[in-house]
C-alpha atoms as a PDB file:
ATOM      1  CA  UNK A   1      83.428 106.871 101.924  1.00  0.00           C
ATOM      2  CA  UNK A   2      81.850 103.949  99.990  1.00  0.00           C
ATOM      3  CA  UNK A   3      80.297 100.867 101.081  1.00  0.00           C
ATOM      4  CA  UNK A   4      79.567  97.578 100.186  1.00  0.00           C
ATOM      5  CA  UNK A   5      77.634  94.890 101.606  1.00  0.00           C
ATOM      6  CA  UNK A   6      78.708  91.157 102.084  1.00  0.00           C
ATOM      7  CA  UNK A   7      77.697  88.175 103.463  1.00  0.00           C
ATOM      8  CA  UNK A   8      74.262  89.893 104.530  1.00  0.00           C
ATOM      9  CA  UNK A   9      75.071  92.171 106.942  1.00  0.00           C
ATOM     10  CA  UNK A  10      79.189  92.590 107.087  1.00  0.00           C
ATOM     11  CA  UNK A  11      80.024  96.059 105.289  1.00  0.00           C
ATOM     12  CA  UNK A  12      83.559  96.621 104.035  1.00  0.00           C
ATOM     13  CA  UNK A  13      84.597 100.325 103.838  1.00  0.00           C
ATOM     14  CA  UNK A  14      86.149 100.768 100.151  1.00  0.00           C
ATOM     15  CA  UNK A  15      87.418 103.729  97.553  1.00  0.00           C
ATOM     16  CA  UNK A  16      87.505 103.231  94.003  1.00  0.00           C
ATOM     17  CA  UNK A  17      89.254 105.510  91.646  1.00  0.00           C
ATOM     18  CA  UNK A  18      90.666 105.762  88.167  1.00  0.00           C
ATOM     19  CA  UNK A  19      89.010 105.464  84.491  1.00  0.00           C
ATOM     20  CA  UNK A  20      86.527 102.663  84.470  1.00  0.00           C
ATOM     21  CA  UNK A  21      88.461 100.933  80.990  1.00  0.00           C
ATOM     22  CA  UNK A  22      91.554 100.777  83.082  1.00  0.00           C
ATOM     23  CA  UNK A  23      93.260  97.577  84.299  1.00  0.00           C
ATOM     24  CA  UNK A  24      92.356  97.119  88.308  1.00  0.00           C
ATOM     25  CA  UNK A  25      95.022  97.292  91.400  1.00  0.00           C
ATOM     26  CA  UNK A  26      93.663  96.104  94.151  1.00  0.00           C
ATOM     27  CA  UNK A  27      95.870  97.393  97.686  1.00  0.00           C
ATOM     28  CA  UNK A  28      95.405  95.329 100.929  1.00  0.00           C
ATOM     29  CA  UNK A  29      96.761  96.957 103.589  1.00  0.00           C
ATOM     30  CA  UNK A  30      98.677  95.541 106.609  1.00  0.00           C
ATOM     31  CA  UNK A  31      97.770  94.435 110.190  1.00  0.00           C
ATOM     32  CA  UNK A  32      95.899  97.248 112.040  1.00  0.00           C
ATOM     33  CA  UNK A  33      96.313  99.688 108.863  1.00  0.00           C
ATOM     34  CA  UNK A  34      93.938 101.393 107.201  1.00  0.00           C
ATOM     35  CA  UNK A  35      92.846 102.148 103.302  1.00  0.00           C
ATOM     36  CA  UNK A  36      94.336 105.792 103.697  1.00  0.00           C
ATOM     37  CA  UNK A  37      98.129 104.639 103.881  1.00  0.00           C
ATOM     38  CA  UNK A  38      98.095 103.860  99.976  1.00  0.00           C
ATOM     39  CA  UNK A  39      97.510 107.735  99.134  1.00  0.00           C
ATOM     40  CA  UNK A  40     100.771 107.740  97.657  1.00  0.00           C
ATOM     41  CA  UNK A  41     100.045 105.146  95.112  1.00  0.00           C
ATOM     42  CA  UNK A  42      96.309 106.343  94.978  1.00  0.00           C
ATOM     43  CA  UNK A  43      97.960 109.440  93.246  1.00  0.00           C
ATOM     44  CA  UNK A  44     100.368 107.715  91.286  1.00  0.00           C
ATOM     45  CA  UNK A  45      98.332 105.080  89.843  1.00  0.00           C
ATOM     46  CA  UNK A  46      95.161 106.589  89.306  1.00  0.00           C
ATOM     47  CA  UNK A  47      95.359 108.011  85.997  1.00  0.00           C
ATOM     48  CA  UNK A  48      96.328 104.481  84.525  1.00  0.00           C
ATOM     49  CA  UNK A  49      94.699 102.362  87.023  1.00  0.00           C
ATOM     50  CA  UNK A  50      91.294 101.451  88.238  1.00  0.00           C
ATOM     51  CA  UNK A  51      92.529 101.940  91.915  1.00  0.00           C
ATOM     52  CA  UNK A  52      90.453  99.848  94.898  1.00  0.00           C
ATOM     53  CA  UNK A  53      91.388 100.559  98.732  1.00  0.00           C
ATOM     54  CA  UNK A  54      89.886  99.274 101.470  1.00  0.00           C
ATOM     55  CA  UNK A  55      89.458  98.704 105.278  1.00  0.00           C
ATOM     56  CA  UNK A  56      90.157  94.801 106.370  1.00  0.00           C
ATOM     57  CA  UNK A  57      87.502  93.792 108.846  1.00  0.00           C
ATOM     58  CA  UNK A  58      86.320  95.675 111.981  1.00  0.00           C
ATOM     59  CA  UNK A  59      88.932  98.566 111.048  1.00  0.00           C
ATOM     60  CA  UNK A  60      88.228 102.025 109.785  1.00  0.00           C
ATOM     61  CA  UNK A  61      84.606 102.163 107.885  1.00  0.00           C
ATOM     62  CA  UNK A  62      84.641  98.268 107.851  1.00  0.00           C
ATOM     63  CA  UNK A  63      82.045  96.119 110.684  1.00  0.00           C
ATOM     64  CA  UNK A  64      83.361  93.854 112.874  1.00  0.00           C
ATOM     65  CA  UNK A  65      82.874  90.236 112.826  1.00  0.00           C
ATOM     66  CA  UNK A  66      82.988  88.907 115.780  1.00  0.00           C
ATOM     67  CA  UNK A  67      84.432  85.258 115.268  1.00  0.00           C
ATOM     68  CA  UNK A  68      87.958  84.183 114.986  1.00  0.00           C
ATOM     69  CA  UNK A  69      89.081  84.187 111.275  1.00  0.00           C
ATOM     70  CA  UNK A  70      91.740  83.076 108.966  1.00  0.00           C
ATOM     71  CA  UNK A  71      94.123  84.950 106.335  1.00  0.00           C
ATOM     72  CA  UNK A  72      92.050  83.037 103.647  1.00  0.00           C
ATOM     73  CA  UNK A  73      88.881  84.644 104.923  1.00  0.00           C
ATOM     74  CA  UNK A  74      90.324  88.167 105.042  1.00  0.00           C
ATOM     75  CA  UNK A  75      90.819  87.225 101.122  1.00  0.00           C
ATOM     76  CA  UNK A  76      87.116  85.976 100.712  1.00  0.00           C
ATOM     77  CA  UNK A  77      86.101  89.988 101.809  1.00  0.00           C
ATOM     78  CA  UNK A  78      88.328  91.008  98.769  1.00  0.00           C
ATOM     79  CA  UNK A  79      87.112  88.627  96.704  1.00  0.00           C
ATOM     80  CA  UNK A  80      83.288  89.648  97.699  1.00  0.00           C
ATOM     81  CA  UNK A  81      83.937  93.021  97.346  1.00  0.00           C
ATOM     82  CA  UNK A  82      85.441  92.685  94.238  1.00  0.00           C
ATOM     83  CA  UNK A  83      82.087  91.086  92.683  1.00  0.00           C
ATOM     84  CA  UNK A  84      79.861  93.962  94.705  1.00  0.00           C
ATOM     85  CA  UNK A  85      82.006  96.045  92.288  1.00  0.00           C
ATOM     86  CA  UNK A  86      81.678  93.779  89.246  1.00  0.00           C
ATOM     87  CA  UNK A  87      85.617  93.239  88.569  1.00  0.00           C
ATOM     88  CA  UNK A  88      86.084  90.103  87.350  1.00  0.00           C
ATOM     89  CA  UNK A  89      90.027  90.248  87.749  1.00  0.00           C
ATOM     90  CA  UNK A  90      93.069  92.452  89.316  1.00  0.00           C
ATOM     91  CA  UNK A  91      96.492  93.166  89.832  1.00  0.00           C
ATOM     92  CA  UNK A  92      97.301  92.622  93.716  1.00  0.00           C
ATOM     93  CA  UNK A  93      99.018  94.093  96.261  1.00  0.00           C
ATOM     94  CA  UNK A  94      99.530  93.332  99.630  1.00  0.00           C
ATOM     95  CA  UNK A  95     101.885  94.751 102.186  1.00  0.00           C
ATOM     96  CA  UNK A  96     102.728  92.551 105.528  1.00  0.00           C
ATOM     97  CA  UNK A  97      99.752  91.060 106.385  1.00  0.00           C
ATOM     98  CA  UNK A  98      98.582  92.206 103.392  1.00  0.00           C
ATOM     99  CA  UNK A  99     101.088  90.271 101.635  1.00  0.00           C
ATOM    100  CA  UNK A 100      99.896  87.097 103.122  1.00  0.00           C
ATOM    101  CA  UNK A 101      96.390  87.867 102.283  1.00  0.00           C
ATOM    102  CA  UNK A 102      97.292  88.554  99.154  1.00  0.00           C
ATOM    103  CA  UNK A 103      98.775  85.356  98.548  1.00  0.00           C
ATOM    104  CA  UNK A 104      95.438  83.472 100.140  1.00  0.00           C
ATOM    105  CA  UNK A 105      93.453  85.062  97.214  1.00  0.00           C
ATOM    106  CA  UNK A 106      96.385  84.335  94.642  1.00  0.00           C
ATOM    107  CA  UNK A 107      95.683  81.021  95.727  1.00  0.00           C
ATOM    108  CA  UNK A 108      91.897  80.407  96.602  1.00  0.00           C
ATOM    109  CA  UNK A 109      90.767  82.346  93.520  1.00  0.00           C
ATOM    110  CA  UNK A 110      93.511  82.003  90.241  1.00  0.00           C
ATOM    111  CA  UNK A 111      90.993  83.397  88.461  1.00  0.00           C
ATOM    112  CA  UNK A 112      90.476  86.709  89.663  1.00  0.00           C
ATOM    113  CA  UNK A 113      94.126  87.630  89.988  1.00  0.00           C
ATOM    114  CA  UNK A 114      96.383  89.173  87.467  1.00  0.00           C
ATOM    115  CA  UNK A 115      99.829  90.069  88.724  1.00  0.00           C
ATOM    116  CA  UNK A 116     100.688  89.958  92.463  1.00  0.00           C
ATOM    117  CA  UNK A 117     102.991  92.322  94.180  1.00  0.00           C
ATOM    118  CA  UNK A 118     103.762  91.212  98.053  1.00  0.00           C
ATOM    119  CA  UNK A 119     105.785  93.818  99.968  1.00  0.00           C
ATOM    120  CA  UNK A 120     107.642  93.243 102.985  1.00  0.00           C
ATOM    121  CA  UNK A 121     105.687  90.062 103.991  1.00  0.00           C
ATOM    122  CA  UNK A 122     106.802  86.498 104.223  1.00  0.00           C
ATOM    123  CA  UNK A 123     104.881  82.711 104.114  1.00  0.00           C
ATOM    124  CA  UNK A 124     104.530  82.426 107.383  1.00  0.00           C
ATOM    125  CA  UNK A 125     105.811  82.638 111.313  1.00  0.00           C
ATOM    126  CA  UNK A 126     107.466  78.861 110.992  1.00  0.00           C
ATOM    127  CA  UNK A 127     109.383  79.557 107.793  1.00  0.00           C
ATOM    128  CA  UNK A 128     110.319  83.234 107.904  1.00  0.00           C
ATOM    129  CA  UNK A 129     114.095  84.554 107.723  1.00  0.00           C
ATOM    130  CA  UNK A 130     114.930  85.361 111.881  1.00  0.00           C
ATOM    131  CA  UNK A 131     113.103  82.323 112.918  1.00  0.00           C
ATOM    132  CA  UNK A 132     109.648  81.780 114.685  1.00  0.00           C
ATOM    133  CA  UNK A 133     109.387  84.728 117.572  1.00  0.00           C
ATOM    134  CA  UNK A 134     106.342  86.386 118.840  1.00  0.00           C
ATOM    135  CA  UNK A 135     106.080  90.308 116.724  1.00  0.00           C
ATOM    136  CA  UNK A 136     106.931  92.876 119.228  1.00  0.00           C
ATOM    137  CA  UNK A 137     103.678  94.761 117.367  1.00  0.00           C
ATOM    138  CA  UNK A 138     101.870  92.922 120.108  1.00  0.00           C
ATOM    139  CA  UNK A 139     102.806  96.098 122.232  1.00  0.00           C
ATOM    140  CA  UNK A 140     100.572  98.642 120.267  1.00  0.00           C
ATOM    141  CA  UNK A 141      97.362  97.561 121.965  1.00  0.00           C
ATOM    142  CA  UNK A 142      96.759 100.087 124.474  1.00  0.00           C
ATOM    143  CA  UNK A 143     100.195 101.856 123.783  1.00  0.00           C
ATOM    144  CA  UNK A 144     100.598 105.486 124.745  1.00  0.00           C
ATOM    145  CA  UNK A 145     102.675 107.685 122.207  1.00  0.00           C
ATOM    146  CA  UNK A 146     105.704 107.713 123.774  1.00  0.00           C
ATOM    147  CA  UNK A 147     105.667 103.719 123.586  1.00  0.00           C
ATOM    148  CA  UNK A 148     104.563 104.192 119.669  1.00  0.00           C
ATOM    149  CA  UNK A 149     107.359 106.406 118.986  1.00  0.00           C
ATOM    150  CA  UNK A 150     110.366 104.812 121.046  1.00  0.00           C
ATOM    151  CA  UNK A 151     109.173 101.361 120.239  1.00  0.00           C
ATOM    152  CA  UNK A 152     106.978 100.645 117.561  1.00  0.00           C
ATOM    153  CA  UNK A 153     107.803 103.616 114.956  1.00  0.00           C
ATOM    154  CA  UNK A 154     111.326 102.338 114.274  1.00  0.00           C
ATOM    155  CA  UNK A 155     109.727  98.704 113.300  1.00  0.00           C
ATOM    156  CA  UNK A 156     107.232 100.336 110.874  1.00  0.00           C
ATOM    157  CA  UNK A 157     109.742 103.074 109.360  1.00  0.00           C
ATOM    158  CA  UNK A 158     113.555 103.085 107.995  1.00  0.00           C
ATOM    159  CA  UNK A 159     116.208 105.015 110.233  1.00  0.00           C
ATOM    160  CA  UNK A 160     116.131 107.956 106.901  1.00  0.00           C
ATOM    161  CA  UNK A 161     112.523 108.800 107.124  1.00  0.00           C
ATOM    162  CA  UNK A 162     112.329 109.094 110.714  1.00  0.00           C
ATOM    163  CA  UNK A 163     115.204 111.375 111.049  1.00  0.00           C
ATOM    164  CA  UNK A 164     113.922 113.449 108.048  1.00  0.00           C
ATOM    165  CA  UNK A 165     110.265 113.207 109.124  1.00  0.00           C
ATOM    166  CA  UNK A 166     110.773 113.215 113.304  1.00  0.00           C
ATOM    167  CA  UNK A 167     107.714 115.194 113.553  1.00  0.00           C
ATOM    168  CA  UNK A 168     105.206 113.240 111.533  1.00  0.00           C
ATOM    169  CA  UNK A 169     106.521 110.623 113.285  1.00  0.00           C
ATOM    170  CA  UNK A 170     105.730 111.976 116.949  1.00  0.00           C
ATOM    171  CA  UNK A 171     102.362 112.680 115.558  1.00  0.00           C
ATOM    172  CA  UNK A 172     101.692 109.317 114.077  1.00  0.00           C
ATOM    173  CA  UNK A 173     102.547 108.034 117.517  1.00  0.00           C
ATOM    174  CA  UNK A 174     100.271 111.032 119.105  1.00  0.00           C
ATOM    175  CA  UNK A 175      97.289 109.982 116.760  1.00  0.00           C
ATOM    176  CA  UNK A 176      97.698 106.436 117.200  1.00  0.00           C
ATOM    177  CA  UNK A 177      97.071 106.988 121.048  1.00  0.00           C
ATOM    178  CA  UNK A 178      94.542 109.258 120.836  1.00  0.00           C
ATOM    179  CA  UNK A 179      92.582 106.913 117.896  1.00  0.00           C
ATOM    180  CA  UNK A 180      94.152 103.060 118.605  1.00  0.00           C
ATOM    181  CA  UNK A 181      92.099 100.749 116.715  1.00  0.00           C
ATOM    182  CA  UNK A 182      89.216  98.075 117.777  1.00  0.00           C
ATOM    183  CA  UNK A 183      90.860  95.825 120.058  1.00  0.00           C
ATOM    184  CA  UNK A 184      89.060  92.774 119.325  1.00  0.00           C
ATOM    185  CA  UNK A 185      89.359  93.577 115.593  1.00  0.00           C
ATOM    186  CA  UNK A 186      93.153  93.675 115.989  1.00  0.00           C
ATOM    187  CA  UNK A 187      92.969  90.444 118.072  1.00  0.00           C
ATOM    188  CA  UNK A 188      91.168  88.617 114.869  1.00  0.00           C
ATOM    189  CA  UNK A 189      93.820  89.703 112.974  1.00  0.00           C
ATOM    190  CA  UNK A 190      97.017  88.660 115.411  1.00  0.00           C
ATOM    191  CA  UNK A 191      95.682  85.049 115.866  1.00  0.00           C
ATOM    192  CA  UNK A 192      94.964  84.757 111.799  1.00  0.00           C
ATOM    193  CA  UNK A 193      98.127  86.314 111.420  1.00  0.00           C
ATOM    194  CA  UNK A 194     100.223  83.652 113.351  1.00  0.00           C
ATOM    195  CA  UNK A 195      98.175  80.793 112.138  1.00  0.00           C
ATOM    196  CA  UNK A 196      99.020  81.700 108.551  1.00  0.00           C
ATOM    197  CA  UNK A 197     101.389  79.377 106.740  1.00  0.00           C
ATOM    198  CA  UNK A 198     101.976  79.186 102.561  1.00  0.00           C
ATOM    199  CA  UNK A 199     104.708  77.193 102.459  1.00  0.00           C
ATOM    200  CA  UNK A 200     104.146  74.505 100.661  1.00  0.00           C
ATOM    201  CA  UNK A 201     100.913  75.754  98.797  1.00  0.00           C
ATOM    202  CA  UNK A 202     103.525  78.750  96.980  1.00  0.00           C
ATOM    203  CA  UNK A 203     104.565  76.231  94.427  1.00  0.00           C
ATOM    204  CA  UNK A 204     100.943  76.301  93.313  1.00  0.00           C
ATOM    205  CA  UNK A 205     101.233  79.761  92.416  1.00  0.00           C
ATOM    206  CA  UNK A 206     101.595  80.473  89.219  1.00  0.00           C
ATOM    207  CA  UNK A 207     100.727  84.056  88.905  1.00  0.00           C
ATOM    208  CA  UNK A 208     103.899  86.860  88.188  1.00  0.00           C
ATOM    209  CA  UNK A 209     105.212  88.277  91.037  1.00  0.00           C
ATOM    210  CA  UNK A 210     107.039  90.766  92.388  1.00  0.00           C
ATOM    211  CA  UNK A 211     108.636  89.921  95.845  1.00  0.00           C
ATOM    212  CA  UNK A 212     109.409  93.608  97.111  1.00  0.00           C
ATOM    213  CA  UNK A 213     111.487  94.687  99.910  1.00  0.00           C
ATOM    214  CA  UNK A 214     113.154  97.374 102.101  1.00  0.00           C
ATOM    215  CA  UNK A 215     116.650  97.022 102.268  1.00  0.00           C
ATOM    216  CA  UNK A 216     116.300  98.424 106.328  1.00  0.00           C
ATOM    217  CA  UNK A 217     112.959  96.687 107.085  1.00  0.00           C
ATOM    218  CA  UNK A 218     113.247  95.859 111.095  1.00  0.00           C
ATOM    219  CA  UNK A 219     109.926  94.196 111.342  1.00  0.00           C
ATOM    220  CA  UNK A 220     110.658  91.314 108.260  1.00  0.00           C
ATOM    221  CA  UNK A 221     113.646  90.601 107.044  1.00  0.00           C
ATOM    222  CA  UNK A 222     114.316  91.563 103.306  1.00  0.00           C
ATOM    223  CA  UNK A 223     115.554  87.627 103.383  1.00  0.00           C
ATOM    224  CA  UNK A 224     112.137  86.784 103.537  1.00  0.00           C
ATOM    225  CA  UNK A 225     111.450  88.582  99.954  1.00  0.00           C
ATOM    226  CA  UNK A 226     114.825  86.476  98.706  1.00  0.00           C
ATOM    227  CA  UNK A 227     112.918  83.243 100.475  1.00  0.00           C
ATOM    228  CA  UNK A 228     109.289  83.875  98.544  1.00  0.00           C
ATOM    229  CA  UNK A 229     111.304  84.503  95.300  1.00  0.00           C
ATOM    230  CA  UNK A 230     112.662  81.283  95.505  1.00  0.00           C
ATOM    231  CA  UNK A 231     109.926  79.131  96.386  1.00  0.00           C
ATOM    232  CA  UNK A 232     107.250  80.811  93.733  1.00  0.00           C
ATOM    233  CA  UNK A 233     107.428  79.264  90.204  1.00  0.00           C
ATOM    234  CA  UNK A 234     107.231  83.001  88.569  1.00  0.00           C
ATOM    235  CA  UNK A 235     108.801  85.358  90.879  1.00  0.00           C
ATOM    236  CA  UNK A 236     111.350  88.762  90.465  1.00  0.00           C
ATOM    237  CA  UNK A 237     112.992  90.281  93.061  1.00  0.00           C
ATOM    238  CA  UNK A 238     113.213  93.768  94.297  1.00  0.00           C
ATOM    239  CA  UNK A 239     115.147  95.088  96.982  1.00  0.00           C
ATOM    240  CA  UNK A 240     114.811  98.817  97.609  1.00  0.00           C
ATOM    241  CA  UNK A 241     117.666 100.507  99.701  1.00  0.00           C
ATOM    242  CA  UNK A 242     117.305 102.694 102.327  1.00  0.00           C
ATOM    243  CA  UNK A 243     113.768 101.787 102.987  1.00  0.00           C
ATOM    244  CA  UNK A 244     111.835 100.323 106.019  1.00  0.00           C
ATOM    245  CA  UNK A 245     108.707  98.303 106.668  1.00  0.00           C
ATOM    246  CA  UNK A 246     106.924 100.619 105.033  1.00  0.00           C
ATOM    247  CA  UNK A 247     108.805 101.447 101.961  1.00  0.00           C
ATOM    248  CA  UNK A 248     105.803 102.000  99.697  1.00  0.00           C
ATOM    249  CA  UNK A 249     105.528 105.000 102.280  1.00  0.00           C
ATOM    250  CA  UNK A 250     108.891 106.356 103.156  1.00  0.00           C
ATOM    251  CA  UNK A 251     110.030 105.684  99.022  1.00  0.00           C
ATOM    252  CA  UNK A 252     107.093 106.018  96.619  1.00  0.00           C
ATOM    253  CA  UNK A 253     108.319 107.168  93.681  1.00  0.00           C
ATOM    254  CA  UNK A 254     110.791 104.425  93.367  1.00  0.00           C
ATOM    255  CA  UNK A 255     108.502 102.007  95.079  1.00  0.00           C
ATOM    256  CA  UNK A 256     105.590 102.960  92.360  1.00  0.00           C
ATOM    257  CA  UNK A 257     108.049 102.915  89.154  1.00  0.00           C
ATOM    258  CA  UNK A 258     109.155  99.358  90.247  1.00  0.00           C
ATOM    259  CA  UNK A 259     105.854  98.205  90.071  1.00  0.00           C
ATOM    260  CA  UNK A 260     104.432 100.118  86.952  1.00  0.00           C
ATOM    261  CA  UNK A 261     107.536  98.630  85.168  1.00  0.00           C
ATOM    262  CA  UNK A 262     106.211  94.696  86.588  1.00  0.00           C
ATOM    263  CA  UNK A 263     102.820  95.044  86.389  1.00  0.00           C
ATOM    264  CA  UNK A 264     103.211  97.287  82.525  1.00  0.00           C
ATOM    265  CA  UNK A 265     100.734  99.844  83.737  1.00  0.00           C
END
């Protein structure tokens, strides 16, 4: 695992792959995730991408910082990390909360953004398809498995992949109690999380992007993918069937051909 260090003292856990002449994709994982769940576009991309993971604050191999935080600060540690690594520019892509921090950078720093890819995410609690409601996701803190897999699972994944993947899916619940992430990390990220709102900054945007969606998503509505399309100046949409909240997961190969086609990689 690689490291970088930002802001003096705040280290963000990172992996960097892929030939060093190659355009960059930068992946920014969702609330509570981790750097590992983009190994199936780690593989795909690699060979024509300079491929960058890594763990959002106080998660994984990243340090905590203990303060509250907004989505545009999440964005800053990309940003930072990004000039640790001397890359002046990349593709982005952001999945849930991801998304949203995706679209902070898109929109704090123009210049070091190329394409932008937001999957399964939305502008914000007060504008989202389904209203403003709390995210039953609150429930995973302190969850036991049996509350991950009757509860939670079905929000992250599409009917078709649990069926076909029932036990992965009891052991993703399994690991998740055994290994449940930094509670006051998670907290950081809920309260930036509802506080985010893009709204009426997405006109600014005037980057390409690809507004990706599973058909089945439970946790955000594929609407909201339709809603971002048609705010953002520059936008395409994609709606892939059959797959959940975390399509890029349960679909990859059509997920990753989508966006090879956008981003001409």
């Amino acid at each position: 695992m690689a490291e970088a260090t930002i802001r003096g003292n705040q280290t963000i856990a990172y992996h960097l792959s892929g030939p060093e002449d190659a355009p960059v994709l930068l992946l920014i994982t969702g609330l509570a995730g981790l750097k590992e769940g983009w190994f199936h576009q780690v593989a795909y991309f690699q060979k024509r991408c300079r491929i960058l993971t890594f763990d959002n604050r106080g998660l994984g191999g990243s340090s905590l910082v203990e303060s509250e935080a907004t989505l545009a600060d999440f964005a800053e540690d990309a940003v930072l990390l990004m000039d640790h690594l001397n890359i002046d520019a990349a593709h982005v892509w952001g999945v849930s909360m991801g998304g949203k921090i995706a679209q902070e950078l898109a929109l704090g720093w123009p210049e070091r953004v190329d394409h932008v890819v937001l999957e399964n995410t939305s502008a914000g609690e007060a504008h989202r398809v389904e209203g403003r409601q709390p995210s039953p996701l609150r429930a995973m803190q302190g969850a036991d498995s049996e509350t991950w897999l009757a509860q939670i699972v079905p929000l992250l994944f599409g009917k078709a992949y649990r069926e076909a993947n029932a036990k992965a899916m009891r052991a993703f619940a399994r690991s998740r109690e055994r290994r449940p992430p930094n509670p006051a990390a998670v907290d950081i990220q809920w309260n930036a999380y509802e506080r985010f709102d893009s709204w009426e900054r997405l006109p600014q945007l005037r980057h390409s992007v690809l507004c990706l969606a599973g058909a089945e998503d439970a946790l955000c509505h594929p609407g909201n993918a339709e809603r971002l399309a048609e705010r953002l100046p520059m936008a395409e949409l994609c709606i892939i069937d059959g797959g959940g909240h975390s399509v890029h997961i349960e679909l990859p190969l059509l997920v990753n051909e989508a966006v090879a086609a956008f981003l001409g990689v």
